[in-house]
C-alpha atoms as a PDB file:
ATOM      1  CA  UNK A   1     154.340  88.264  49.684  1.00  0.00           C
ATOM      2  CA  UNK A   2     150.626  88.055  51.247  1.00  0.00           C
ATOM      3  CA  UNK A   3     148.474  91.347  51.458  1.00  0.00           C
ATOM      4  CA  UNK A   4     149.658  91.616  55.330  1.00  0.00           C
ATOM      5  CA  UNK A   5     153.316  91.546  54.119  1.00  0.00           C
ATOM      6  CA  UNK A   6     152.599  94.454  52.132  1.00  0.00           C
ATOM      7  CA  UNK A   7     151.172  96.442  55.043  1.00  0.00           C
ATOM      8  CA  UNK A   8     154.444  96.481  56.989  1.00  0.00           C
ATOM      9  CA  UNK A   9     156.214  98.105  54.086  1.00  0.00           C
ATOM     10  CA  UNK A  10     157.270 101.614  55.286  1.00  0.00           C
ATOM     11  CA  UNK A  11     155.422 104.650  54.271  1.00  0.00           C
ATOM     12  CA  UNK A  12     155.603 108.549  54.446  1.00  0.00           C
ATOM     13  CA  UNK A  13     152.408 110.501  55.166  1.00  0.00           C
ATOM     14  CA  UNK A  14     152.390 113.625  53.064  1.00  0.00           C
ATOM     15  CA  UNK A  15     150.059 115.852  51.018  1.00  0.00           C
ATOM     16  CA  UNK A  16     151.057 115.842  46.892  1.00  0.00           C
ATOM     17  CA  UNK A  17     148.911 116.680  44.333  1.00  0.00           C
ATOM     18  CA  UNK A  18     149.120 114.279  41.289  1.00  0.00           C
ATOM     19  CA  UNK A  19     147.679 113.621  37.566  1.00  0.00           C
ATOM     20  CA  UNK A  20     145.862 109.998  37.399  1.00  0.00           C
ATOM     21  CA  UNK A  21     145.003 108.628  34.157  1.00  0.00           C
ATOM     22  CA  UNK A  22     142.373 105.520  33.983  1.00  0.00           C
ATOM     23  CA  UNK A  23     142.920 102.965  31.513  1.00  0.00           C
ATOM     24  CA  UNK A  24     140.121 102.868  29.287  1.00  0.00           C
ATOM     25  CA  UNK A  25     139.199 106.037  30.772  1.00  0.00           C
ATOM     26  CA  UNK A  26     139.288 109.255  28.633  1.00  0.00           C
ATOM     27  CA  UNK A  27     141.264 112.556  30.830  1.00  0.00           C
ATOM     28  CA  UNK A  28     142.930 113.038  33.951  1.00  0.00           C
ATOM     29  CA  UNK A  29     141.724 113.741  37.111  1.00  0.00           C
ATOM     30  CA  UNK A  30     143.843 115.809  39.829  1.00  0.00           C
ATOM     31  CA  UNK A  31     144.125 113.669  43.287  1.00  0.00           C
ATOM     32  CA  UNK A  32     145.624 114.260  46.627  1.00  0.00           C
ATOM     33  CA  UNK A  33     148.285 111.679  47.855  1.00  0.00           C
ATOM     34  CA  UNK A  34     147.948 111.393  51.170  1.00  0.00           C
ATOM     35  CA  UNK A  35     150.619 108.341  51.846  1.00  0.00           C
ATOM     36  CA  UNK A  36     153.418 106.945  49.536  1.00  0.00           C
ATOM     37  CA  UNK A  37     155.831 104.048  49.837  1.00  0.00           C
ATOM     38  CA  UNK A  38     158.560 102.701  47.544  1.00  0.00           C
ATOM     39  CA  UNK A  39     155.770  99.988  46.336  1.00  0.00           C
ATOM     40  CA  UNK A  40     151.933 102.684  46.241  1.00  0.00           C
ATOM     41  CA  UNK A  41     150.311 104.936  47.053  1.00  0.00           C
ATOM     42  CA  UNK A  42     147.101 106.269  49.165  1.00  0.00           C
ATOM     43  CA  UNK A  43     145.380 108.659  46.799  1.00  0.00           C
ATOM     44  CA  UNK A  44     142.330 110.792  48.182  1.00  0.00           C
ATOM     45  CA  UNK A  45     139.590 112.914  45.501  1.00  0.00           C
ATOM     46  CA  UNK A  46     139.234 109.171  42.718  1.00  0.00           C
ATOM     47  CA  UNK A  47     136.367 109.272  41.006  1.00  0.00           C
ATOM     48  CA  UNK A  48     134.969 106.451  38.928  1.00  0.00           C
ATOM     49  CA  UNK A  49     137.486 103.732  39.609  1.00  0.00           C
ATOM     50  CA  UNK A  50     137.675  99.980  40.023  1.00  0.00           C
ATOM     51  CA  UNK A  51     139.922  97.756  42.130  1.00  0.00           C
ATOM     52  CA  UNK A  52     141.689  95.817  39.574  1.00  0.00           C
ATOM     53  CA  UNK A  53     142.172  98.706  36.870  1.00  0.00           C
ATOM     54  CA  UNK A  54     145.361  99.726  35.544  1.00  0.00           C
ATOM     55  CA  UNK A  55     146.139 103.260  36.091  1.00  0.00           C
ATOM     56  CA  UNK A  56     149.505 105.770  35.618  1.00  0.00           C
ATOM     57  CA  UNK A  57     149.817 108.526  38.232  1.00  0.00           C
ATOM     58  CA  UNK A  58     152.205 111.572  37.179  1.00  0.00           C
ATOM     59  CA  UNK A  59     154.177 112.092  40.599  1.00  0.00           C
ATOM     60  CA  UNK A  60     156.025 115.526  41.456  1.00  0.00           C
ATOM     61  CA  UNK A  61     159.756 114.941  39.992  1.00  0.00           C
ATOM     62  CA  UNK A  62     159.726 111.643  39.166  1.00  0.00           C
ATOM     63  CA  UNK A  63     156.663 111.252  36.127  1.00  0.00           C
ATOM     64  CA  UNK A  64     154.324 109.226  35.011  1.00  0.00           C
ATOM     65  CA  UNK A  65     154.336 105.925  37.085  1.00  0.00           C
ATOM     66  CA  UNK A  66     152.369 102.995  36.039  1.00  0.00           C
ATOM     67  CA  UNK A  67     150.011 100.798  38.489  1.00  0.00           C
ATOM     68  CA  UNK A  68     147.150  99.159  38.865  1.00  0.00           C
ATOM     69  CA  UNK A  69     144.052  99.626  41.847  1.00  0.00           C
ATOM     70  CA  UNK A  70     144.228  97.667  45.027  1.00  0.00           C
ATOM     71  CA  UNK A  71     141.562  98.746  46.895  1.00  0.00           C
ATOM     72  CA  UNK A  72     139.113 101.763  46.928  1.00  0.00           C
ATOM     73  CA  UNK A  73     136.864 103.105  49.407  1.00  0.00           C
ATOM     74  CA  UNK A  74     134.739 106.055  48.894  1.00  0.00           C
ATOM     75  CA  UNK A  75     137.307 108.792  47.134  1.00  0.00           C
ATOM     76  CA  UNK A  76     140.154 107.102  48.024  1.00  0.00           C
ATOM     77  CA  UNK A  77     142.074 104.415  46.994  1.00  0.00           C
ATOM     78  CA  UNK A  78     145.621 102.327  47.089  1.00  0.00           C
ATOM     79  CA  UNK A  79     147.774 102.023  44.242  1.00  0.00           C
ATOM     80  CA  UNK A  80     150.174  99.501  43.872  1.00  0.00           C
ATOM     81  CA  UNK A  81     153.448 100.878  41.643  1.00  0.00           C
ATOM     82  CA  UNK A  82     154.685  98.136  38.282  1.00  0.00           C
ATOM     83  CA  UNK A  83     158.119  99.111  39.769  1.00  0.00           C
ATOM     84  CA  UNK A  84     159.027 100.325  42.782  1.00  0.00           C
ATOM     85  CA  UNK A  85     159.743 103.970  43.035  1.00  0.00           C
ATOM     86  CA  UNK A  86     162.045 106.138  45.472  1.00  0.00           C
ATOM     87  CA  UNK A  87     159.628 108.194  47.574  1.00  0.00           C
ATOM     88  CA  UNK A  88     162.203 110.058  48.609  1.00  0.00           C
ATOM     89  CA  UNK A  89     162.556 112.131  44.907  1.00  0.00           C
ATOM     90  CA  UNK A  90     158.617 112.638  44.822  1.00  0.00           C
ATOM     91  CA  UNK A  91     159.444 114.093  48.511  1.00  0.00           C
ATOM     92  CA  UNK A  92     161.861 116.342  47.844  1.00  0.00           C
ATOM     93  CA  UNK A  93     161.182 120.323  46.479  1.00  0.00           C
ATOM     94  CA  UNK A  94     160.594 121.375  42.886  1.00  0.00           C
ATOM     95  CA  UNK A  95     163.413 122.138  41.529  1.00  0.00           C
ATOM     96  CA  UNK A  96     162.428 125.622  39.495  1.00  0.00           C
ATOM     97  CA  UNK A  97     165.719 127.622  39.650  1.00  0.00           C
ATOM     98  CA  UNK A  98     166.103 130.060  41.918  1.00  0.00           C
ATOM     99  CA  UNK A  99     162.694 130.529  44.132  1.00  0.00           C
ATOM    100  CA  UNK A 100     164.902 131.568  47.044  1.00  0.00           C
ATOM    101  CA  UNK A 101     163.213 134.966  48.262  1.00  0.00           C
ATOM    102  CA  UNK A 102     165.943 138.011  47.985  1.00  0.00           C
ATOM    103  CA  UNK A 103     165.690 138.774  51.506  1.00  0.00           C
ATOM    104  CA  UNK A 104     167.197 135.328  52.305  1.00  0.00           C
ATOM    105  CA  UNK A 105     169.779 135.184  49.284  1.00  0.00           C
ATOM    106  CA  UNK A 106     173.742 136.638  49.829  1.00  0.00           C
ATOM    107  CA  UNK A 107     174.271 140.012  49.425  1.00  0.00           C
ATOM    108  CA  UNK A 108     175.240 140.720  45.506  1.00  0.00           C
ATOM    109  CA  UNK A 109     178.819 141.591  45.155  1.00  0.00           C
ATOM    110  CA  UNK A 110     180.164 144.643  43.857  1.00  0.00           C
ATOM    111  CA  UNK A 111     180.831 142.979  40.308  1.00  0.00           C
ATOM    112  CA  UNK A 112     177.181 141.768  40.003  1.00  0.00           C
ATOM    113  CA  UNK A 113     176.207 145.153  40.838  1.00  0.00           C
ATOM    114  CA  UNK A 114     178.141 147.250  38.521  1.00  0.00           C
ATOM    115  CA  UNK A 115     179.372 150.461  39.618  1.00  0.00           C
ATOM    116  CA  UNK A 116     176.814 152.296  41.845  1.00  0.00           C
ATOM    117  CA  UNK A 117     176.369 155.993  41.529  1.00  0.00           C
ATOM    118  CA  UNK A 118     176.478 158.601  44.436  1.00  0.00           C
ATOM    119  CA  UNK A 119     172.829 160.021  45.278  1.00  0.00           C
END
């Protein structure tokens, strides 16, 4: 597949933040990902990176992700993904347990509450 090819590739515009780790390249640096397909990425905030280097990106439910640079351009860049990933899972919400404000949640039952006194 020529570069073109990979252009028609669908992608989702959305706003992530995500670990990258350089190879070669001591730390991680905190980036914005602005688009993401099944194939890269657009990441926005790079510093100190080459086309050509191999890098792993920690995406929101899914991990650490290994690529390497396609292009850069001032802070931003393109990753292409080893594997292909399923954007939908980086997409979707944290899953944290319960974050559902009380206002919004069922009423509690009468079990749950316990007996309730008279005031």
């Amino acid at each position: 597949m020529s570069d073109s090819d990979h252009r028609q590739i669908g992608r989702d515009s959305l706003f992530v933040m995500a670990d990258l780790r350089i190879d070669g390249v001591e730390g991680e640096q905190r980036i914005r990902v602005r688009n993401l397909s099944a194939g890269g990425l657009m990441g926005d905030g790079v510093q100190r990176i080459q086309r050509g280097q191999m890098v792993f990106i920690n995406l929101r439910n899914l991990g650490w992700t290994e690529g390497a640079v396609a292009w850069v351009q001032d802070s931003r860049c393109g990753i292409a993904f080893r594997e292909e990933i399923d954007p939908r899972v980086v997409r979707a919400p944290l899953d944290e347990g319960d974050r559902t404000p009380r206002y919004v949640r069922p009423p509690l039952s009468q079990q749950e509450l316990g007996e309730l006194r008279k005031i």
